[in-house]
PDB file of N, CA and C in Angstrom:
ATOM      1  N   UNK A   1    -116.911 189.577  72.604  1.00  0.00           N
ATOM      2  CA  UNK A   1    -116.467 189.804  71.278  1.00  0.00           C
ATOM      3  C   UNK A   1    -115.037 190.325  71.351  1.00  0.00           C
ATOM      4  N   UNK A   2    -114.373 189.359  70.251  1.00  0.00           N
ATOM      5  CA  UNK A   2    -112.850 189.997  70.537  1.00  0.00           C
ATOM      6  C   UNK A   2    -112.380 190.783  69.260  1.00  0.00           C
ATOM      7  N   UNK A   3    -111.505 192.048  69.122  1.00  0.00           N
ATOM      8  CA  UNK A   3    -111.125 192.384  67.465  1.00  0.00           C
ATOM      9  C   UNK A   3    -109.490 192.356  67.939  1.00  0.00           C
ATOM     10  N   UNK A   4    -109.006 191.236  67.026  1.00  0.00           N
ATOM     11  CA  UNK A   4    -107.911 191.040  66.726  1.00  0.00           C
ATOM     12  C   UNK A   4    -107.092 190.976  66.146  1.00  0.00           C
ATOM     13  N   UNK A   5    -105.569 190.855  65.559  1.00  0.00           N
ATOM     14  CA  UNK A   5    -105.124 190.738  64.314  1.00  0.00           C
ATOM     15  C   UNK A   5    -103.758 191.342  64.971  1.00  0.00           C
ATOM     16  N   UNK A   6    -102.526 190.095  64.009  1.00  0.00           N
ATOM     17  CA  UNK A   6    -101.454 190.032  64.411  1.00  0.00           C
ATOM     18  C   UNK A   6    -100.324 191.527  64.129  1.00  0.00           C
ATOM     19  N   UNK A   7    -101.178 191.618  62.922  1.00  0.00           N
ATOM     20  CA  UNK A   7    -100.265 192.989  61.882  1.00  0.00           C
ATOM     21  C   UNK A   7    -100.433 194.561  62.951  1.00  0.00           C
ATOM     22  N   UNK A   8     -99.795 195.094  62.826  1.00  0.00           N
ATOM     23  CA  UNK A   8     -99.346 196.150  63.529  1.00  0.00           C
ATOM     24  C   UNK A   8    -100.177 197.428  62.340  1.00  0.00           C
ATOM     25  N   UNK A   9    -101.234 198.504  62.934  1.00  0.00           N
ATOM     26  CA  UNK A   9    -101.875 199.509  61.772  1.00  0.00           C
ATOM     27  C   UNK A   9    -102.796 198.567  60.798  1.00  0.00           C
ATOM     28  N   UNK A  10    -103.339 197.801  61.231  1.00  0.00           N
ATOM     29  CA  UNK A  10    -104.576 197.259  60.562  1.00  0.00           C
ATOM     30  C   UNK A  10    -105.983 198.143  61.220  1.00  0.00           C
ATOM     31  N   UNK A  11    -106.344 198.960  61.748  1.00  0.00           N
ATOM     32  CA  UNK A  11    -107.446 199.683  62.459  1.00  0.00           C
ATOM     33  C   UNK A  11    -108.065 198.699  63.239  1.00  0.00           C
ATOM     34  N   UNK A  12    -107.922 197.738  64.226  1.00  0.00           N
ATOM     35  CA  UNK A  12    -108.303 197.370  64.933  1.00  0.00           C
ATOM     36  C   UNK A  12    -109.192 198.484  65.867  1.00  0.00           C
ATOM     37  N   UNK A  13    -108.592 199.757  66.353  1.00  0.00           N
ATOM     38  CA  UNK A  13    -108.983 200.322  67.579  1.00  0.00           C
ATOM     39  C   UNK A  13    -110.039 200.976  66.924  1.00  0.00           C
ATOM     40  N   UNK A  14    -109.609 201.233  65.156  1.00  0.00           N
ATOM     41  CA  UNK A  14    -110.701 202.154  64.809  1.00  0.00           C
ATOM     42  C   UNK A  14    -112.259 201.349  64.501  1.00  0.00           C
ATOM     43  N   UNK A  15    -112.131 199.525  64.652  1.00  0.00           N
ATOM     44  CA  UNK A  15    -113.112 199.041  64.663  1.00  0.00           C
ATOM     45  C   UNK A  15    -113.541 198.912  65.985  1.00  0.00           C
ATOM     46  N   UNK A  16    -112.847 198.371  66.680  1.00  0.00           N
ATOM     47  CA  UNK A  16    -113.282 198.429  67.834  1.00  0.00           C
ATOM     48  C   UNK A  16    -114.037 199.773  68.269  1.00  0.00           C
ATOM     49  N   UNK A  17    -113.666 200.669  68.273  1.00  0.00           N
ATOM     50  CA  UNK A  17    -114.488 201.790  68.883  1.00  0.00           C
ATOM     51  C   UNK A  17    -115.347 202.102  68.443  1.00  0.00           C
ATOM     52  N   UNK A  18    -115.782 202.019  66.442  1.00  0.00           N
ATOM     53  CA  UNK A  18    -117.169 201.975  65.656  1.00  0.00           C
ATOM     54  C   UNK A  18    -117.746 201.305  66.289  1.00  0.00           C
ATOM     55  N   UNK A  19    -117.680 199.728  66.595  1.00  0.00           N
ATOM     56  CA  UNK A  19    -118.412 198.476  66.979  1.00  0.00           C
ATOM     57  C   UNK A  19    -118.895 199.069  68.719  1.00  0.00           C
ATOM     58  N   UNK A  20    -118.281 199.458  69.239  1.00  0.00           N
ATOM     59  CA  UNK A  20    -119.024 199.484  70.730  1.00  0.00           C
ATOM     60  C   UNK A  20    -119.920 200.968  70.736  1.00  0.00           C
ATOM     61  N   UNK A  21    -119.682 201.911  70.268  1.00  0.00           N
ATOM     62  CA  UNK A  21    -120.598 203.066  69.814  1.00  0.00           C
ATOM     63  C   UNK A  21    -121.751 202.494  69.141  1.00  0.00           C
ATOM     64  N   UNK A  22    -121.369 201.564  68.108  1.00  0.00           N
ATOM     65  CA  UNK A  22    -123.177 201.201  67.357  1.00  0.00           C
ATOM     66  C   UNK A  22    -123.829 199.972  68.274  1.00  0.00           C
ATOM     67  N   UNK A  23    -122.961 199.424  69.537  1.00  0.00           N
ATOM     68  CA  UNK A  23    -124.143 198.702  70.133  1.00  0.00           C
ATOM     69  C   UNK A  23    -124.127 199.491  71.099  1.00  0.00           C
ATOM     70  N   UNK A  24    -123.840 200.544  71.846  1.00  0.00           N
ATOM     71  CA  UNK A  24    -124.203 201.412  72.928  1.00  0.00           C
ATOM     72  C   UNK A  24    -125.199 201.866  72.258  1.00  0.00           C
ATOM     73  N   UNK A  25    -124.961 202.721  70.626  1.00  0.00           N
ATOM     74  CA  UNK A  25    -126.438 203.401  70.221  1.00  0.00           C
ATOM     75  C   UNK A  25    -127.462 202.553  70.016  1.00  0.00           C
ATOM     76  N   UNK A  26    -127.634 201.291  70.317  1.00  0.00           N
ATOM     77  CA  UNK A  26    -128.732 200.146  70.430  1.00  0.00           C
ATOM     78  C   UNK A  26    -129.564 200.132  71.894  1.00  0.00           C
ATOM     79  N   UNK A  27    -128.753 200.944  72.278  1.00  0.00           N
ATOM     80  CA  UNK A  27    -129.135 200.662  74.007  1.00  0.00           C
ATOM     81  C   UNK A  27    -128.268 199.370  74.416  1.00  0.00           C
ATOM     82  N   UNK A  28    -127.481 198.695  73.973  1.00  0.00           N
ATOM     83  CA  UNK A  28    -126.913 197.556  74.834  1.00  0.00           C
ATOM     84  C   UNK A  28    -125.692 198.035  75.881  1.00  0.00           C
ATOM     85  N   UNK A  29    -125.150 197.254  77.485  1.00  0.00           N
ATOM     86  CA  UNK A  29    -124.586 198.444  78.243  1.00  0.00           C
ATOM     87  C   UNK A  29    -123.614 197.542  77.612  1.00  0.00           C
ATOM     88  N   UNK A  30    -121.913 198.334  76.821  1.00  0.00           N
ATOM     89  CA  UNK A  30    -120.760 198.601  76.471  1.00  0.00           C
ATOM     90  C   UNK A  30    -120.052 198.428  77.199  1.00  0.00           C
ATOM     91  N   UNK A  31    -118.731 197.245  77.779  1.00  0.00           N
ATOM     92  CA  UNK A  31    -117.588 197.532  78.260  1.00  0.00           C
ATOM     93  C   UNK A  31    -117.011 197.445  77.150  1.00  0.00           C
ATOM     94  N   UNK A  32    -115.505 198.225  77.205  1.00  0.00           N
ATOM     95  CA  UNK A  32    -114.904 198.205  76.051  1.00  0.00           C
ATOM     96  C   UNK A  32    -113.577 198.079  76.678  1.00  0.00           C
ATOM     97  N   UNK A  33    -112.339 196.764  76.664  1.00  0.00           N
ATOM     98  CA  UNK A  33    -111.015 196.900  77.389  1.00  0.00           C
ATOM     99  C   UNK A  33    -109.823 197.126  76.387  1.00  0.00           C
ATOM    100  N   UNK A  34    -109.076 198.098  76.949  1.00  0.00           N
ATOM    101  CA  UNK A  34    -108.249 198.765  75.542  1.00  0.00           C
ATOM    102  C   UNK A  34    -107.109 198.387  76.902  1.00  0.00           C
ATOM    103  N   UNK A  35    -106.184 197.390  76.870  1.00  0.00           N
ATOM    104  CA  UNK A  35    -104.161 196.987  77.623  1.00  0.00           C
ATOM    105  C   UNK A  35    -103.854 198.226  77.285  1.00  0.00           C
ATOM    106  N   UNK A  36    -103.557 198.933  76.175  1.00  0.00           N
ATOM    107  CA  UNK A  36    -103.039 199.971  75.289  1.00  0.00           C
ATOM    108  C   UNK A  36    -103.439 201.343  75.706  1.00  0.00           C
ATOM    109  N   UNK A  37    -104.856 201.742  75.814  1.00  0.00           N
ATOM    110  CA  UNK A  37    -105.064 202.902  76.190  1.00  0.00           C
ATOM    111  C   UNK A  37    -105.479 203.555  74.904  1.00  0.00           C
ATOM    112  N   UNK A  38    -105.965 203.449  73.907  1.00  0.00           N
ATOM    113  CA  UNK A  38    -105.574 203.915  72.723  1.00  0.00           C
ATOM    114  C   UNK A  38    -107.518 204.212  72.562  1.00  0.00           C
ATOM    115  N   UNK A  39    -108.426 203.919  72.981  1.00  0.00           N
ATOM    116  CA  UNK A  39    -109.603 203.656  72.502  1.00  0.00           C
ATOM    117  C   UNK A  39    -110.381 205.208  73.062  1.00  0.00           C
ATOM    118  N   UNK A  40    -110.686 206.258  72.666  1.00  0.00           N
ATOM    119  CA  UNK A  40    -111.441 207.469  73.104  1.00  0.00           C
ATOM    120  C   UNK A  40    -112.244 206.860  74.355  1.00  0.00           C
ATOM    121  N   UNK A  41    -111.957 207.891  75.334  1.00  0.00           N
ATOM    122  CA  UNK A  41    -113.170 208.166  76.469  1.00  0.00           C
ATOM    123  C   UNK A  41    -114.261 208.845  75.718  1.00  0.00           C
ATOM    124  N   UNK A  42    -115.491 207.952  76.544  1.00  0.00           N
ATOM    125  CA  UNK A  42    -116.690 208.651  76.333  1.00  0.00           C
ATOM    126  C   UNK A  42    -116.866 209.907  77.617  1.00  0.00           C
TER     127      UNK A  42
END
């Protein structure tokens, strides 16, 4: 699964990081790759 989008401050990271928290809280195992660095350590 990719979250993308060309515009610069669209919350990408802030979906991205909802989206892998609600399938980790599913039990599914989560990689999550942030180039940027920008995505919270668990």
């Amino acid at each position: 699964m990719v979250v993308a989008n060309a515009k610069v401050g669209v919350g990408k990271t802030t979906v991205s990081a909802n989206l892998v928290g609600a399938l980790a809280d599913r039990g599914l195992d989560v990689l999550a790759v942030d180039p940027q660095g920008n995505l919270p350590r668990w």
